[in-house]
PDB file of N, CA and C in Angstrom:
ATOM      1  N   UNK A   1       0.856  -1.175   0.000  1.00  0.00           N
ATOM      2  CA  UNK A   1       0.000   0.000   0.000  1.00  0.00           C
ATOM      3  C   UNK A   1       0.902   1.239   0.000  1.00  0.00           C
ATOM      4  N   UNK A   2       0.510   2.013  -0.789  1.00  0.00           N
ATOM      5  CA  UNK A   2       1.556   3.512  -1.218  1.00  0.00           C
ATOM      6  C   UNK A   2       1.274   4.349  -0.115  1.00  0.00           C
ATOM      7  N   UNK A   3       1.553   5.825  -0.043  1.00  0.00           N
ATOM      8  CA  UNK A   3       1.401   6.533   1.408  1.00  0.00           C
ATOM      9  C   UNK A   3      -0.354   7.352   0.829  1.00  0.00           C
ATOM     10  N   UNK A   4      -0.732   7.227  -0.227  1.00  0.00           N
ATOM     11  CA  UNK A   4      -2.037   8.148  -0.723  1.00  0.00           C
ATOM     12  C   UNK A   4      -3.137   7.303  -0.274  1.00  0.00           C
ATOM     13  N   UNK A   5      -3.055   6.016  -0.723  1.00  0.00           N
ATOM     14  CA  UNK A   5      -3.823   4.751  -0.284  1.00  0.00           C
ATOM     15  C   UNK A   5      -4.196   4.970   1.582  1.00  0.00           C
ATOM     16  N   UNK A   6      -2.734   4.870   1.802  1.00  0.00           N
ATOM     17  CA  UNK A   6      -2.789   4.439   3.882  1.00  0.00           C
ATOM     18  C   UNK A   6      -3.150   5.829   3.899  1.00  0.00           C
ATOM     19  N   UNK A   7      -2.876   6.910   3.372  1.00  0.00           N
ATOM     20  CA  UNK A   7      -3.524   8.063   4.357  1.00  0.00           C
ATOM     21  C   UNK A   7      -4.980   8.503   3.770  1.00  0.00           C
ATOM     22  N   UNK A   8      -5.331   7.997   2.819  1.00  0.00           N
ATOM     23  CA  UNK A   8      -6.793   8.156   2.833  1.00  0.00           C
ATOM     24  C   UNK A   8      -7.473   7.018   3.201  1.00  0.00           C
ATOM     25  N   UNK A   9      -7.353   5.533   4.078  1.00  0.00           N
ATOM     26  CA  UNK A   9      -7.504   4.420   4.701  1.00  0.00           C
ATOM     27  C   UNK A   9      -7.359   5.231   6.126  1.00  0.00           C
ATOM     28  N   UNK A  10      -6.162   5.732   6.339  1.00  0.00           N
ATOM     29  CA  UNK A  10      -6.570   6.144   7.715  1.00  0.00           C
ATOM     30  C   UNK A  10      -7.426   7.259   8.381  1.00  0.00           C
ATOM     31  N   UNK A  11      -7.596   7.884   6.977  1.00  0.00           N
ATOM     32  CA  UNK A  11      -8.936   9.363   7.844  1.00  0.00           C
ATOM     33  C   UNK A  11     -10.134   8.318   7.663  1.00  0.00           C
ATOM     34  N   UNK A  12     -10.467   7.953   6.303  1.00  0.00           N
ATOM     35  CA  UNK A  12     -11.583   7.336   6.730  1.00  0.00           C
ATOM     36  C   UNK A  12     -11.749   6.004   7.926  1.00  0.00           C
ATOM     37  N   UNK A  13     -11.136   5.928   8.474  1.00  0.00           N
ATOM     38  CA  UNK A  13     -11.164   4.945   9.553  1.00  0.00           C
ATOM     39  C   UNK A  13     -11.571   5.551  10.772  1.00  0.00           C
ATOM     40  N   UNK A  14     -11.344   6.901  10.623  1.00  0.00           N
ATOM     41  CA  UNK A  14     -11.826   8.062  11.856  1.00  0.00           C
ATOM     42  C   UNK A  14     -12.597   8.493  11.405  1.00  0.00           C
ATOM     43  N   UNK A  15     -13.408   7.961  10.383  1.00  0.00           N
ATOM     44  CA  UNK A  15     -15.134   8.738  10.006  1.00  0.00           C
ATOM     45  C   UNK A  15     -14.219  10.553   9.805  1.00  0.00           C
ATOM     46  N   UNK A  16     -12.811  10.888   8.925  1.00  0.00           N
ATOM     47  CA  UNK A  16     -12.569  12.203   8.785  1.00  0.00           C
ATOM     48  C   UNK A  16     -13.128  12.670   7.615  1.00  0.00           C
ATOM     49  N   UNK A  17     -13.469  13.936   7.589  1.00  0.00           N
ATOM     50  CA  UNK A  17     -13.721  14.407   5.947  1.00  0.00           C
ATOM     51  C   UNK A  17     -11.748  14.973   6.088  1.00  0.00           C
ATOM     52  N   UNK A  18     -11.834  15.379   4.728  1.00  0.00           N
ATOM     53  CA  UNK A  18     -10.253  16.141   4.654  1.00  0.00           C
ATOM     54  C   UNK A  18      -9.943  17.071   5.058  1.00  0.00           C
ATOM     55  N   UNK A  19     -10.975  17.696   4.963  1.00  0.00           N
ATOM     56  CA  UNK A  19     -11.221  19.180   6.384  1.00  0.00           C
ATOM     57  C   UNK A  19     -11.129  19.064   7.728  1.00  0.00           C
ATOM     58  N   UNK A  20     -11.568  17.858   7.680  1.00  0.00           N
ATOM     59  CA  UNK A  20     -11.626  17.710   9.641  1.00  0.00           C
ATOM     60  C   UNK A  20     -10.055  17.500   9.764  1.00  0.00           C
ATOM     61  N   UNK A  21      -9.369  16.560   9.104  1.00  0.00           N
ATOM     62  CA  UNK A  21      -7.958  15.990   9.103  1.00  0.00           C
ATOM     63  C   UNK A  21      -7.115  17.418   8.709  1.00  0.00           C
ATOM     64  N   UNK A  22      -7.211  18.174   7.959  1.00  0.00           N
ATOM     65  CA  UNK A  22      -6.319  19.554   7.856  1.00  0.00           C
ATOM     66  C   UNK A  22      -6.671  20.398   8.882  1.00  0.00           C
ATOM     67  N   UNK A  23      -8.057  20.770   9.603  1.00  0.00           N
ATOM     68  CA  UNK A  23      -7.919  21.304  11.024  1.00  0.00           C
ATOM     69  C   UNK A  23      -6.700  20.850  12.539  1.00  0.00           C
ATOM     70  N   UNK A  24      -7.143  19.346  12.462  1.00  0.00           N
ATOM     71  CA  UNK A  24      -6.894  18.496  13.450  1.00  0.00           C
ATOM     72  C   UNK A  24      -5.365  18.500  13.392  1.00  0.00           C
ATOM     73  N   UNK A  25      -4.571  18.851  11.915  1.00  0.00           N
ATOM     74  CA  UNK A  25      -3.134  18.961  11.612  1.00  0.00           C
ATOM     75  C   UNK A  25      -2.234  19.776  11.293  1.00  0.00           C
ATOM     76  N   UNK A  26      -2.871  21.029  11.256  1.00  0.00           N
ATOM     77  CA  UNK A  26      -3.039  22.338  11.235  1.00  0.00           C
ATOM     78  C   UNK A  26      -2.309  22.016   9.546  1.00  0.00           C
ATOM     79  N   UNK A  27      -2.608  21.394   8.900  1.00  0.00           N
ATOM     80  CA  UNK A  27      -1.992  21.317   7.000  1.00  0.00           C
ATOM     81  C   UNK A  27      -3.468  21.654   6.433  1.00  0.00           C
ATOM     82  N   UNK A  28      -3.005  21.897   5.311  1.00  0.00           N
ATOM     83  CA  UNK A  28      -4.086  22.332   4.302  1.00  0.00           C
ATOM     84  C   UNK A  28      -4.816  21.054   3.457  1.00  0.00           C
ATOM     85  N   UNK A  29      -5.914  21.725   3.082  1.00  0.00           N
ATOM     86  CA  UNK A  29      -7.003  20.430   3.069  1.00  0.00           C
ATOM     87  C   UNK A  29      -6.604  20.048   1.455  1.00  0.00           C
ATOM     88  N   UNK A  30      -6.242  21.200   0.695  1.00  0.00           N
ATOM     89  CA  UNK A  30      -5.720  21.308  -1.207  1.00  0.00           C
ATOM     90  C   UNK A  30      -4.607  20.156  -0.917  1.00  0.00           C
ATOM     91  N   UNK A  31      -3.945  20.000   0.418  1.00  0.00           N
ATOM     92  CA  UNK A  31      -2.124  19.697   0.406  1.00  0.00           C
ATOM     93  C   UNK A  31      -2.912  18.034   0.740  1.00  0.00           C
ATOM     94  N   UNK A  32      -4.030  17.503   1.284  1.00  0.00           N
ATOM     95  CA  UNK A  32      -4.258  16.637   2.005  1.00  0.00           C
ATOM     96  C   UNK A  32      -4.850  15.863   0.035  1.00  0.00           C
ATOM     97  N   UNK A  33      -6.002  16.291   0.026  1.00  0.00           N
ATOM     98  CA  UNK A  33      -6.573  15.647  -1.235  1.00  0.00           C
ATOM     99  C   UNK A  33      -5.192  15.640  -2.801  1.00  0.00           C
ATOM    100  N   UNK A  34      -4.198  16.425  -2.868  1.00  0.00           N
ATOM    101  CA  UNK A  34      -3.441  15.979  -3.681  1.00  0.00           C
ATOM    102  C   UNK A  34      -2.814  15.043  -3.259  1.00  0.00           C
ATOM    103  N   UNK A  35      -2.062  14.659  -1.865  1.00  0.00           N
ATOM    104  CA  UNK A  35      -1.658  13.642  -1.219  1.00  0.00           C
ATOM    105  C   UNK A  35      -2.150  12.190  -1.427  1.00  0.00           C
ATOM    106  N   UNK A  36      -4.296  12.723  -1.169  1.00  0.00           N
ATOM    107  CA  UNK A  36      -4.625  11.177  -1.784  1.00  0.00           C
ATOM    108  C   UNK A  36      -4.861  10.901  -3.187  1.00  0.00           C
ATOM    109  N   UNK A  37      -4.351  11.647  -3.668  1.00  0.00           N
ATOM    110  CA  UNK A  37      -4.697  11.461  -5.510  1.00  0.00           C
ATOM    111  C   UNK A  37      -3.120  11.200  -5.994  1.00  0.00           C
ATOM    112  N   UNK A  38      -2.521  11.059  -4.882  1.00  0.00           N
ATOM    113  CA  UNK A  38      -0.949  10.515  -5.362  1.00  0.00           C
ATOM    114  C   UNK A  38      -0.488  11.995  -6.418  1.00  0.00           C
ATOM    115  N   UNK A  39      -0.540  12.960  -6.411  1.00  0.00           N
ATOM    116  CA  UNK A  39      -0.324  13.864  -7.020  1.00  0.00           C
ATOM    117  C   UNK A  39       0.735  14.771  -6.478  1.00  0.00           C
ATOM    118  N   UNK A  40       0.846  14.590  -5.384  1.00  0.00           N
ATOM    119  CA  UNK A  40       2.441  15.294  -4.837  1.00  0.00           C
ATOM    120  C   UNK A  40       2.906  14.835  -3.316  1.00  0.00           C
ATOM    121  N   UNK A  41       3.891  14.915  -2.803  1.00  0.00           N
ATOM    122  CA  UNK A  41       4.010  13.781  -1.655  1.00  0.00           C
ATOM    123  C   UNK A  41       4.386  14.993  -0.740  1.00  0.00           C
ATOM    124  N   UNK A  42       3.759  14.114   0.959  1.00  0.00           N
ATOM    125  CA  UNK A  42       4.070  15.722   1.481  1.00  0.00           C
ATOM    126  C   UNK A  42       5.566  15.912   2.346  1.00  0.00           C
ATOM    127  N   UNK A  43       5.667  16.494   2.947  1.00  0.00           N
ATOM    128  CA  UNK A  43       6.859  17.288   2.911  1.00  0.00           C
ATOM    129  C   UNK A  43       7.442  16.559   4.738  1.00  0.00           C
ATOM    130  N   UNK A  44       8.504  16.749   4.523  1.00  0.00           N
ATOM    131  CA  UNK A  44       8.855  16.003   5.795  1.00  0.00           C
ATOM    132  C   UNK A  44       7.863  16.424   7.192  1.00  0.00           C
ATOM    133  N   UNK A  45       8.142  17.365   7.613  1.00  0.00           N
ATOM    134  CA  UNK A  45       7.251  18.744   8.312  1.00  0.00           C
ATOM    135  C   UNK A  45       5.808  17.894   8.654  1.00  0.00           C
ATOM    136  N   UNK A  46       5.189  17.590   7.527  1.00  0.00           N
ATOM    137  CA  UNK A  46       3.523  17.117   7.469  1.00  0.00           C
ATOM    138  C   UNK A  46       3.783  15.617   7.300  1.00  0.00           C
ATOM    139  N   UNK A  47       4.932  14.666   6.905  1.00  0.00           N
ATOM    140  CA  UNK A  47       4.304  13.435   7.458  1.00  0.00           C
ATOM    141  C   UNK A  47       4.840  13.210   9.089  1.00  0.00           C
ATOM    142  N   UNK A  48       5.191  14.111   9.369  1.00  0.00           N
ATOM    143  CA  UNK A  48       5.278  13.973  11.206  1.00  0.00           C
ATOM    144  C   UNK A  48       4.145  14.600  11.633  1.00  0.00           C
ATOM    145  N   UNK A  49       3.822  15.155  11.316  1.00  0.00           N
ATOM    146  CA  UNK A  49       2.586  15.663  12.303  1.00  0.00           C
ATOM    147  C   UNK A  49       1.516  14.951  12.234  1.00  0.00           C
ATOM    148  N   UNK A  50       0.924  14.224  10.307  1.00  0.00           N
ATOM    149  CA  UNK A  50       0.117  12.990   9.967  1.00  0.00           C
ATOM    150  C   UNK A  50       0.626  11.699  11.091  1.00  0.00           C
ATOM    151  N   UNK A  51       2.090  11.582  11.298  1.00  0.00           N
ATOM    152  CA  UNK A  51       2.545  10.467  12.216  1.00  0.00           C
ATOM    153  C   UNK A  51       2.165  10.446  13.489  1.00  0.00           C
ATOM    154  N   UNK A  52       2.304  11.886  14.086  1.00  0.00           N
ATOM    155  CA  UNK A  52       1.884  11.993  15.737  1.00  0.00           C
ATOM    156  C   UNK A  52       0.358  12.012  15.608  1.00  0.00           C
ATOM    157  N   UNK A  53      -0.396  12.610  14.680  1.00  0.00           N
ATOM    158  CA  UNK A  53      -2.106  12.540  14.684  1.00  0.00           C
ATOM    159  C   UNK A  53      -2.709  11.483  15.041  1.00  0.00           C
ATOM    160  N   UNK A  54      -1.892  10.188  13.885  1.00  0.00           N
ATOM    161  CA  UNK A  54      -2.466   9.177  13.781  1.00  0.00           C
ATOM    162  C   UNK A  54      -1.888   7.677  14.501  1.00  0.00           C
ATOM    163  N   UNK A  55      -0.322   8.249  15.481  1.00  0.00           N
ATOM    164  CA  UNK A  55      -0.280   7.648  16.252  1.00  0.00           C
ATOM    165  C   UNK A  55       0.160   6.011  15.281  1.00  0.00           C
ATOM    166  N   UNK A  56       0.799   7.187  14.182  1.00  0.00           N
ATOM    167  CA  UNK A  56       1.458   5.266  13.461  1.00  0.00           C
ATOM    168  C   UNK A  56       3.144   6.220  13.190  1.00  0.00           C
ATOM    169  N   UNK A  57       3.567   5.094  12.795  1.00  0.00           N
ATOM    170  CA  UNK A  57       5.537   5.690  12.223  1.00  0.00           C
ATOM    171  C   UNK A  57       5.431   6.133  10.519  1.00  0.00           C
ATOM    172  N   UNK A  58       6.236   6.703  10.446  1.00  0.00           N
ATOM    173  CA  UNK A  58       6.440   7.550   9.123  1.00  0.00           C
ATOM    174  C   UNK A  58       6.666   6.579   8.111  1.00  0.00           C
ATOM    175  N   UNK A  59       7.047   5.169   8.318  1.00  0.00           N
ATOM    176  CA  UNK A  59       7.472   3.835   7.992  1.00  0.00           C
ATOM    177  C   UNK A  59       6.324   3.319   7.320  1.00  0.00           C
ATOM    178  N   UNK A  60       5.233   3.331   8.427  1.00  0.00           N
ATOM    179  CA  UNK A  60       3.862   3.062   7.984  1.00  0.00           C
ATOM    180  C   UNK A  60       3.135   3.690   7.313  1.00  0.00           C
ATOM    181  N   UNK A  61       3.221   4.904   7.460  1.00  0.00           N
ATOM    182  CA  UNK A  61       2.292   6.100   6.313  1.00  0.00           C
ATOM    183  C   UNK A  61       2.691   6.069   5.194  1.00  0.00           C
ATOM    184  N   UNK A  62       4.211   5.905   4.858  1.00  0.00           N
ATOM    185  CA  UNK A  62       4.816   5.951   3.586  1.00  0.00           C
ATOM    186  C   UNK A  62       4.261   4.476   2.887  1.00  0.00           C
ATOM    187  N   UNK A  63       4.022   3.347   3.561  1.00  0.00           N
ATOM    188  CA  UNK A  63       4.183   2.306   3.206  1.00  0.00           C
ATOM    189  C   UNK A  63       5.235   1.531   3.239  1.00  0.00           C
ATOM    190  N   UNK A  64       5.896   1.521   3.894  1.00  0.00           N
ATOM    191  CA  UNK A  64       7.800   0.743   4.003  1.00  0.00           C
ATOM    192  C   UNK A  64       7.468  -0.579   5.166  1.00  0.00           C
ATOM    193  N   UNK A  65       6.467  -0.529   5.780  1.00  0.00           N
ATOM    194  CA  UNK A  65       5.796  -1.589   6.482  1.00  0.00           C
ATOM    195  C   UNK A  65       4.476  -1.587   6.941  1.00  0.00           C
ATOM    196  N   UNK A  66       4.110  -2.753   7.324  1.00  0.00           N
ATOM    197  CA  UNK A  66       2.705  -3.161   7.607  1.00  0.00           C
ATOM    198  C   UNK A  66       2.395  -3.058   8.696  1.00  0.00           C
ATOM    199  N   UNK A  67       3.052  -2.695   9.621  1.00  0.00           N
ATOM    200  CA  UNK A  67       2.707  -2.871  11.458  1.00  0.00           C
ATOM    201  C   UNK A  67       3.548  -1.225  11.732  1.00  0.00           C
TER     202      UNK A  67
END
């Protein structure tokens, strides 16, 4: 699973719209939906803060492992 896949698997797993998830991460909601359309990857900065939100490793969001 790529990192656009797991991070739009993991808002919807929290019932998020992309708005709720760019409030909750203080990132932008334009920066969140190109993310899940695999259209630009985000920036070191925002997959740590996606990492501490969601309480998984940067390992896992990217896709580099399963656990």
């Amino acid at each position: 699973m790529n990192f656009a896949e797991r991070l739009k698997e993991l808002r919807k797993e929290r019932n998020m719209s992309q708005m709720d998830l760019a409030l909750a991460t203080k990132l932008r909601q334009s920066a969140i939906a190109k993310w899940e359309l695999n259209k630009t990857e985000p920036t070191a900065s925002a997959l740590i803060a996606l990492s501490i939100f969601f309480g998984e490793t940067t390992d896992f969001l990217l896709g580099l492992t399963d656990d």
